[in-house]
Structures are given as C-alpha cells and as structure tokens.
Protein backbone atom coordinates (compact mmCIF):
# COMPACT_ATOMS: atom_id res chain seq x y z
CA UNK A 1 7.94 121.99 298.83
CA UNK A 2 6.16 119.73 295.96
CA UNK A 3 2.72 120.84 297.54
CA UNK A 4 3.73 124.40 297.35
CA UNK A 5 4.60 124.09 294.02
CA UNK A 6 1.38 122.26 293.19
CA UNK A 7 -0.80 125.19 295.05
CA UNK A 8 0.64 128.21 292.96
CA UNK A 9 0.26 126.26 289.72
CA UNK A 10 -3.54 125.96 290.78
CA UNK A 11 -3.59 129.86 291.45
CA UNK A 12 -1.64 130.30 288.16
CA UNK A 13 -4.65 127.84 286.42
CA UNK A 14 -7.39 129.92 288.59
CA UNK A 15 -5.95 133.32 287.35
CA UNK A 16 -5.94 132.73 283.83
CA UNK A 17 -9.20 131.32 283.84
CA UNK A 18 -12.08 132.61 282.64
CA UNK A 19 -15.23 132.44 285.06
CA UNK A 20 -16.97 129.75 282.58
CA UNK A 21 -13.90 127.82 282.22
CA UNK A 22 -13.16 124.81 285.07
CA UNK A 23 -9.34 124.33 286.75
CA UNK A 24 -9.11 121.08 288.29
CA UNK A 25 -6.67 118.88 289.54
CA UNK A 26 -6.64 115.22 288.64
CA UNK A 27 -4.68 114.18 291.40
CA UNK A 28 -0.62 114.02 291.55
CA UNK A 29 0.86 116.43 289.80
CA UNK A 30 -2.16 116.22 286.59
CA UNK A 31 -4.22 119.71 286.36
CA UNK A 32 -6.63 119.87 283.37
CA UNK A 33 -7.94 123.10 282.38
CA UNK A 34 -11.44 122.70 280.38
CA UNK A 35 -11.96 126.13 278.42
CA UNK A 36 -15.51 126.94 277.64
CA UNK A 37 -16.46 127.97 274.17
CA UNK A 38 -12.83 127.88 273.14
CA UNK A 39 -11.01 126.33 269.77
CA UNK A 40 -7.70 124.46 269.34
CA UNK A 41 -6.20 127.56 268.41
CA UNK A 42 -7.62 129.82 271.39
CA UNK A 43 -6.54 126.80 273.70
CA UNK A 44 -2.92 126.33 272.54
CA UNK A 45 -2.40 129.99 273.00
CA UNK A 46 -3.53 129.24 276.25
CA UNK A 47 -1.53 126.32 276.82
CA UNK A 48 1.92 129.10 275.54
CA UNK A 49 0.33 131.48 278.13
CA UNK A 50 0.10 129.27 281.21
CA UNK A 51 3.79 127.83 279.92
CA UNK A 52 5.12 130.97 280.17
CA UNK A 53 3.86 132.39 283.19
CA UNK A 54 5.38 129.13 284.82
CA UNK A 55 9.00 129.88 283.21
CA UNK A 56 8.44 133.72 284.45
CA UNK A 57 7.75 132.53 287.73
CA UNK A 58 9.82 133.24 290.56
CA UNK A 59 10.32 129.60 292.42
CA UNK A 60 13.29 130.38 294.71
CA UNK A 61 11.48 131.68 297.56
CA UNK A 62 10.50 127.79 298.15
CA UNK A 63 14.19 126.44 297.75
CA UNK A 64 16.86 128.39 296.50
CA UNK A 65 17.58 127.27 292.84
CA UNK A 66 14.48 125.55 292.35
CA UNK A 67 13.41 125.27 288.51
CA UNK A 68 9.69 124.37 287.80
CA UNK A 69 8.76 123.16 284.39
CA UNK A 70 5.91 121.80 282.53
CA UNK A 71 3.86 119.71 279.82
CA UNK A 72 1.05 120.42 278.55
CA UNK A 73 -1.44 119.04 275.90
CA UNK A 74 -4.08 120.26 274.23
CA UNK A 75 -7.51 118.23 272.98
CA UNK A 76 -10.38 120.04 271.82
CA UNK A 77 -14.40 118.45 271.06
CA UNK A 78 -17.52 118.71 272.49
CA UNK A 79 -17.66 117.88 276.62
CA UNK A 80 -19.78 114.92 275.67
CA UNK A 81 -16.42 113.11 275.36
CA UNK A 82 -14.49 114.02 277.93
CA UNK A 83 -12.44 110.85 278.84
CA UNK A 84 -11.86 110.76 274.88
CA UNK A 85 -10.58 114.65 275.43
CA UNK A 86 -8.27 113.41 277.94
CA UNK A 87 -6.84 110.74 276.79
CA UNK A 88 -6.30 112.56 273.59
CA UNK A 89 -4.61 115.49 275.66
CA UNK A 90 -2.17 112.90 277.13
CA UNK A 91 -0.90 111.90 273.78
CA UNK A 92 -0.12 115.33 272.97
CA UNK A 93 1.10 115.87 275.70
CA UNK A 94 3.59 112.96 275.42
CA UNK A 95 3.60 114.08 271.60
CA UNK A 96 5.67 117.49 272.42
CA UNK A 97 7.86 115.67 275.11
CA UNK A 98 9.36 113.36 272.41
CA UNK A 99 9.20 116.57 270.01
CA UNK A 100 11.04 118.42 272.31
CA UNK A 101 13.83 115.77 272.98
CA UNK A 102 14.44 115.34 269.57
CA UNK A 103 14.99 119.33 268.87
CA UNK A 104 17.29 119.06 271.68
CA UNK A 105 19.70 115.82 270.48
C-alpha cells in the first residue's frame, strides 16, 4: 500500500507541474519539486496547492480509512545551490511541523 501511495503522489507532483519544472523523488518517502522561473511566493502557493489536492484526495480505494498527509517546505535561490536549497527546504519543512504542533496544544 505505501508504494501506492508513493506512485499517486508522483502523478499528483507530475500533474501540477509545469513542463520546465522537474518532480523527483529523493528516495523514501522525500519528493522535491524544483519550479523553474518561480518566486517564494509562486512556490508556497504551490506548496498550498499540492497540500490540498493531497487532503482532497480520495485514499480509501487502497485501504479503507486510510488518511494520507503531508510536509512540505519551501527554499527558493538560484539552482547553483541546490544542496543549500535543500537543506534549507528541510528546515522549513521541520519549521511548520513544530508550528503546527504548537497551534494544535
């Protein structure tokens, strides 16, 4: 079921990407999505898109009650620097988490 879940977030990456930007999967359960000629704003509306296409997504044909969730963070910068990007993307990432369980307390 986990690689099911993994193969329709790819499609869900591939369909809202634009044919300049690049979808790829890191390995585990890590996609990056590297948007071409984008800024921080145009990729964090991004980033709400793909998050709510995920929520909207219908997950119970793969195991009844199934929920699907995820994290995302957002780095912008020139590709030059793109273990920099990363990296910087994973503290955001982790940056919302701890945001988010802190709203919730």
């Amino acid at each position: 079921m986990g690689d099911d879940v993994l193969r329709r977030i790819a499609d869900l990456l591939r369909r809202v990407s634009r044919p300049t930007d690049l979808a790829v999967r890191l390995g585990g359960d890590e996609f990056v999505l590297i948007l071409h000629a984008s800024d921080h704003a145009g990729a964090l509306e991004r980033a709400q898109l793909i998050t709510k296409l995920v929520a909207a997504t219908n997950w119970s044909d793969l195991t009844p009650g199934i929920a699907v969730g995820i994290s995302i963070g957002v780095a912008t910068g020139p590709a030059t620097g793109i273990d920099d990007l990363l990296q910087a993307a994973d503290r955001d990432m982790y940056d919302r988490k701890n945001l988010s369980h802190k709203l919730l307390r």
